[in-house]
C-alpha atoms as a PDB file:
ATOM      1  CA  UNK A   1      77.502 112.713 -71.046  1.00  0.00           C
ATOM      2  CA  UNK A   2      74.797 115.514 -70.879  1.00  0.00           C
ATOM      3  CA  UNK A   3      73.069 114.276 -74.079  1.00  0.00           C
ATOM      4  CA  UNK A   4      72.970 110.960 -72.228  1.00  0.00           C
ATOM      5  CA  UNK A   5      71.274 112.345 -69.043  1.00  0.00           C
ATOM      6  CA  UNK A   6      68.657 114.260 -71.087  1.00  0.00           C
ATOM      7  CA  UNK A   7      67.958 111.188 -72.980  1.00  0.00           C
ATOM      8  CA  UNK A   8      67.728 109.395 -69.797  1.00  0.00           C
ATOM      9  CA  UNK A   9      65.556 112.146 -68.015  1.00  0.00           C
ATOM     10  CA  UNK A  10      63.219 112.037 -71.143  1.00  0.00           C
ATOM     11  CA  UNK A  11      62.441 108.188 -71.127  1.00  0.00           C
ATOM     12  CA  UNK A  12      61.800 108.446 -67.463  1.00  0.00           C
ATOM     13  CA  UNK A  13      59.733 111.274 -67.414  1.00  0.00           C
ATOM     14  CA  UNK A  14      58.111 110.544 -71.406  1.00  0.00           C
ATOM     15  CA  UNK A  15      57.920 106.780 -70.206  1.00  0.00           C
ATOM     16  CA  UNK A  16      55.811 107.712 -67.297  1.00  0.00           C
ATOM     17  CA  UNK A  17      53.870 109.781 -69.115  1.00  0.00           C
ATOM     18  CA  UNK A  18      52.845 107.452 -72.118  1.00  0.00           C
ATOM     19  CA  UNK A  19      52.437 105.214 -69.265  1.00  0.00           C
ATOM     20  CA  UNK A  20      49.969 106.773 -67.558  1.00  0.00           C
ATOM     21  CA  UNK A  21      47.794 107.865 -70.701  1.00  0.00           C
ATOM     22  CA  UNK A  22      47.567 103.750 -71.624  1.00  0.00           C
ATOM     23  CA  UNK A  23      46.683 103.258 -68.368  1.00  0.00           C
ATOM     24  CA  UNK A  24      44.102 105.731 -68.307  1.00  0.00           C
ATOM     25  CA  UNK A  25      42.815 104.971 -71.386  1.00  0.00           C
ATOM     26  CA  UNK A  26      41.953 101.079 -70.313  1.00  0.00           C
ATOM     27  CA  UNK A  27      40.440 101.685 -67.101  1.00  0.00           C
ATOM     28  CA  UNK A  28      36.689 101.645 -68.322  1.00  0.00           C
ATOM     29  CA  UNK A  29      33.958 100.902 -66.263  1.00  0.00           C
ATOM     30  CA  UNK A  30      31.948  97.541 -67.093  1.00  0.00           C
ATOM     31  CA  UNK A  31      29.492  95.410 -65.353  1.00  0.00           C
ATOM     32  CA  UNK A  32      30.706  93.016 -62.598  1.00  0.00           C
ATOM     33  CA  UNK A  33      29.500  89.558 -63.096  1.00  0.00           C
ATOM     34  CA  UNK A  34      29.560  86.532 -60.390  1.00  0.00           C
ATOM     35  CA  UNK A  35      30.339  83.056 -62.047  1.00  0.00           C
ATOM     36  CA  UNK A  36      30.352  80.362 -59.694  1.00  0.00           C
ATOM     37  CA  UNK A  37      33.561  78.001 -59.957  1.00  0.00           C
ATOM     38  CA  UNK A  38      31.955  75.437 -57.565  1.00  0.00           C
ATOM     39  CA  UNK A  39      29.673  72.565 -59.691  1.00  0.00           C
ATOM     40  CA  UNK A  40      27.771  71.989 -56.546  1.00  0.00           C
ATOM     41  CA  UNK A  41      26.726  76.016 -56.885  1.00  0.00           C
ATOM     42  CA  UNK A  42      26.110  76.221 -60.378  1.00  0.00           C
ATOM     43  CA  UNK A  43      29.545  76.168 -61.804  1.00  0.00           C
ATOM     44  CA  UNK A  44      31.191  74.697 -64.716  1.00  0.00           C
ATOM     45  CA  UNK A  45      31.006  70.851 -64.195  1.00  0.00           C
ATOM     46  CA  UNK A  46      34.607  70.172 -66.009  1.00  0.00           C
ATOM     47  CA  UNK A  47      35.993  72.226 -62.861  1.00  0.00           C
ATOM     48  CA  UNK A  48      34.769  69.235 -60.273  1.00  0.00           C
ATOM     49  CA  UNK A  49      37.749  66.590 -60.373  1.00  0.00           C
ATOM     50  CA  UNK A  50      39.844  69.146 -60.664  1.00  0.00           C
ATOM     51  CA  UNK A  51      38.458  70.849 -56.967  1.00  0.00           C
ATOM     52  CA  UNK A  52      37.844  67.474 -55.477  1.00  0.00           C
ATOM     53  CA  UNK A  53      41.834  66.902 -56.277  1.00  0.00           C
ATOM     54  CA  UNK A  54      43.019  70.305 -55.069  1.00  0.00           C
ATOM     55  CA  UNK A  55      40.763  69.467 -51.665  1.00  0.00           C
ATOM     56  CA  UNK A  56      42.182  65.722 -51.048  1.00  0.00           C
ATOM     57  CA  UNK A  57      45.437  67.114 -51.636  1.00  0.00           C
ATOM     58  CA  UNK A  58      45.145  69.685 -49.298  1.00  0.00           C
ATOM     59  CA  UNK A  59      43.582  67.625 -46.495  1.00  0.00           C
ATOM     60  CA  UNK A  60      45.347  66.892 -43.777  1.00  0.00           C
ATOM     61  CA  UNK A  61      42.796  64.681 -41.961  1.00  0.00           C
ATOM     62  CA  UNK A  62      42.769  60.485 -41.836  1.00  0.00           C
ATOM     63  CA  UNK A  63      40.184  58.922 -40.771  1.00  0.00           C
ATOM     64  CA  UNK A  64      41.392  56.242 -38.169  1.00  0.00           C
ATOM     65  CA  UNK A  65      38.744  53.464 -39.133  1.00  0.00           C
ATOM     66  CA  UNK A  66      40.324  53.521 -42.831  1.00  0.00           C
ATOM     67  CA  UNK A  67      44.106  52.879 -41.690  1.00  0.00           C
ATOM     68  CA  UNK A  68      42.415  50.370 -39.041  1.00  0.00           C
ATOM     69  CA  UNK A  69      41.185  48.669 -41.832  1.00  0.00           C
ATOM     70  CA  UNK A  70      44.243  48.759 -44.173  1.00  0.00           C
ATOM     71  CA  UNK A  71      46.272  46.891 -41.380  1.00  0.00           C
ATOM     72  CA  UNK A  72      43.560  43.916 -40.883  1.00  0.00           C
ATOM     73  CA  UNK A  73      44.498  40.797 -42.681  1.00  0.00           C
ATOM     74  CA  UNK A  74      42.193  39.402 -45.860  1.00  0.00           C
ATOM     75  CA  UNK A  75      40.890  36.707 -43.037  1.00  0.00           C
ATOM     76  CA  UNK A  76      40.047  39.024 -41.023  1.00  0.00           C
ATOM     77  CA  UNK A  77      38.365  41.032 -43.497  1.00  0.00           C
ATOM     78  CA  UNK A  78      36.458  38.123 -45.215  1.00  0.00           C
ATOM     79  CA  UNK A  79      35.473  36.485 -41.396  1.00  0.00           C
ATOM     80  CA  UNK A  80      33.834  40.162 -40.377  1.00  0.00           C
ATOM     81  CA  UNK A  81      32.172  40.089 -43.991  1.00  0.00           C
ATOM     82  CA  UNK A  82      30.739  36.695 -42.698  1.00  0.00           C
ATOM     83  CA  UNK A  83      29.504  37.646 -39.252  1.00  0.00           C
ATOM     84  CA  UNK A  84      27.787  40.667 -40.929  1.00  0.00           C
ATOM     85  CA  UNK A  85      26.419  38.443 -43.681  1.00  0.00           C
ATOM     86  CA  UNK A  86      24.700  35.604 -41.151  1.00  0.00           C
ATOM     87  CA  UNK A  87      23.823  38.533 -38.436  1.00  0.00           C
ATOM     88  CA  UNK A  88      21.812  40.294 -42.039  1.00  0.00           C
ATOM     89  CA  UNK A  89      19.985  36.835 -42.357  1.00  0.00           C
ATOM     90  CA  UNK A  90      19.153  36.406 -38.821  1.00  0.00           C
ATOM     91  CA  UNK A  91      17.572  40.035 -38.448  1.00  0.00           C
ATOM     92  CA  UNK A  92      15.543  39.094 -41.656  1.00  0.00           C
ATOM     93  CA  UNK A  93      14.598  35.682 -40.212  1.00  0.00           C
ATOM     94  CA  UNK A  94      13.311  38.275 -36.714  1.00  0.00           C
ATOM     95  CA  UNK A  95      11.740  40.438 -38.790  1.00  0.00           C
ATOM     96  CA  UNK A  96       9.880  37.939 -40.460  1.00  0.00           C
ATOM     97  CA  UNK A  97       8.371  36.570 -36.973  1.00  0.00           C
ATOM     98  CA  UNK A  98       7.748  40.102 -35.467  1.00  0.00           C
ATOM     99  CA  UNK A  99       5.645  40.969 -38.953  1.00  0.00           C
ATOM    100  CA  UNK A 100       2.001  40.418 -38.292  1.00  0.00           C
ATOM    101  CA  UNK A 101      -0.277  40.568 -40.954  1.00  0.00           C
ATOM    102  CA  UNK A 102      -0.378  43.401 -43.680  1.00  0.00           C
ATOM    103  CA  UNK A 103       3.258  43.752 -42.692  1.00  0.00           C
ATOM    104  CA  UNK A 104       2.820  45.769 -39.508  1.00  0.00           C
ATOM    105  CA  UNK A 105       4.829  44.841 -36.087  1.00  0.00           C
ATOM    106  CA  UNK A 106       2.701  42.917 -33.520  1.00  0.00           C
ATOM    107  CA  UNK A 107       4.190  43.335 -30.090  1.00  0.00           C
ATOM    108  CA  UNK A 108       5.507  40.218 -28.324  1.00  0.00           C
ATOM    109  CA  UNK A 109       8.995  38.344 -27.500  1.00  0.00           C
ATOM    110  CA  UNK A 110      11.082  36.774 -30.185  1.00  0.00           C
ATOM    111  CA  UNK A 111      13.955  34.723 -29.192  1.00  0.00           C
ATOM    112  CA  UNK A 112      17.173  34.030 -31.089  1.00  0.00           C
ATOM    113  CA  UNK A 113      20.139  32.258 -30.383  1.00  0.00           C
ATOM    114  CA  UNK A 114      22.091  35.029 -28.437  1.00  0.00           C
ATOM    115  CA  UNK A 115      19.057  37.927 -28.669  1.00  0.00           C
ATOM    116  CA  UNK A 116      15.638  38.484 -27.204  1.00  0.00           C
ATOM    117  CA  UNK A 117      13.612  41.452 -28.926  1.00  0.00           C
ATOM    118  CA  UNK A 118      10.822  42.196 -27.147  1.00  0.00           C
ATOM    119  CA  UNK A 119       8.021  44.417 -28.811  1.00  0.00           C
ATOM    120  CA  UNK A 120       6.406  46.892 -26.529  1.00  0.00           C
ATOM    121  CA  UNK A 121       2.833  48.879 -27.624  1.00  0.00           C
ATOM    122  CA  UNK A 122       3.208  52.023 -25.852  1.00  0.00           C
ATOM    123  CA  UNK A 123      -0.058  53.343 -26.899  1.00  0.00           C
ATOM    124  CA  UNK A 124      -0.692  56.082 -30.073  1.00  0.00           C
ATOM    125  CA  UNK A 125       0.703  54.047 -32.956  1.00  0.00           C
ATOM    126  CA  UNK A 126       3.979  53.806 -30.813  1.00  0.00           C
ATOM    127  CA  UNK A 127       5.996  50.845 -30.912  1.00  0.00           C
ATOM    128  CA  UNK A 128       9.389  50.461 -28.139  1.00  0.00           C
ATOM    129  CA  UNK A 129      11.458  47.565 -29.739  1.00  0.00           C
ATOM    130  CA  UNK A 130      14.564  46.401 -26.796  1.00  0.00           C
ATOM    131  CA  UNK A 131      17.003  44.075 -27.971  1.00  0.00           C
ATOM    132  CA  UNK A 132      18.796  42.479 -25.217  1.00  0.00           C
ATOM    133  CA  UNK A 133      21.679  39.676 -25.847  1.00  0.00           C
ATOM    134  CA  UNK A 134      21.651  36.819 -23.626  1.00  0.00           C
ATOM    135  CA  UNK A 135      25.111  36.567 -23.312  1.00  0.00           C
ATOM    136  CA  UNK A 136      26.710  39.695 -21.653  1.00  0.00           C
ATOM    137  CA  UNK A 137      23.511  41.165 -20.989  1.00  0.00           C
ATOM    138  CA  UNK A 138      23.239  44.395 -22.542  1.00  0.00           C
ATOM    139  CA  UNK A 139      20.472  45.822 -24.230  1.00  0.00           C
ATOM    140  CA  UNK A 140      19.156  48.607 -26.320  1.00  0.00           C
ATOM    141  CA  UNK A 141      15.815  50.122 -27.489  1.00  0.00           C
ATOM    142  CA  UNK A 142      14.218  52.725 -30.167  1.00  0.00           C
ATOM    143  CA  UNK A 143      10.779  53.554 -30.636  1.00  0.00           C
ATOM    144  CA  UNK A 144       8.891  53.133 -33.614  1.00  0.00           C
ATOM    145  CA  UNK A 145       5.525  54.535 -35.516  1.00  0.00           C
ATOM    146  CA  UNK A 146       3.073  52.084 -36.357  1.00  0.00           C
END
């Protein structure tokens, strides 16, 4: 039993020991260098799906528009693609008329069906362009450069 606590007492305190002098003898001092992980910052491209994935996965935000749009029905869907589609053409078709020549904006009134734009010259190169629909009324401006 006493040869068993010296050998015990020598492990721990030899184990230590050898321990510490491996330890010792790896700590060396060598230059610290930054390497970006981040594509966007100079970091190995392979590593970008791989963030991206970590960060969706992680995210705990929904954007309400997107499950708004899940829950509308292929009709739906198609008939707003429509009305965006024929409201595209008839901005084109104003645009056209409020075009003078060399493609510039000539101030005036151009009535639609439902919209009057009316082209202001506020002096300077300035241009105010109000859109007001004829049905409920409201209206809305911006200000151009010439």
């Amino acid at each position: 039993m006493r040869f068993l606590n010296k050998t015990v007492y020598f492990l721990k305190t030899g184990g230590a020991v050898l321990l510490t002098g491996f330890w010792a003898t790896a700590a060396g001092a060598t230059e610290l260098v930054y390497a970006p992980v981040n594509p966007s910052f100079g970091g190995n491209p392979n590593n970008g799906q791989t963030l991206l994935n970590a960060a969706q996965a992680t995210n705990k935000h929904k954007d309400p528009a997107a499950t708004a749009l899940a829950q509308k029905s292929p009709l739906l869907q198609f008939n707003e693609m429509l009305e965006r589609s024929v409201l595209s053409q008839l901005a084109s078709a104003a645009t056209s008329n409020v075009l003078g020549p060399g493609g510039k904006l000539t101030p005036g009134t151009v009535e639609t069906g439902n919209f009057r734009i009316v082209i202001t010259d506020l002096g300077g190169g300035m241009l105010q362009i109000t859109t007001t629909d004829k049905v409920s009324g409201a209206s809305t401006s911006f200000v151009v450069g010439q």
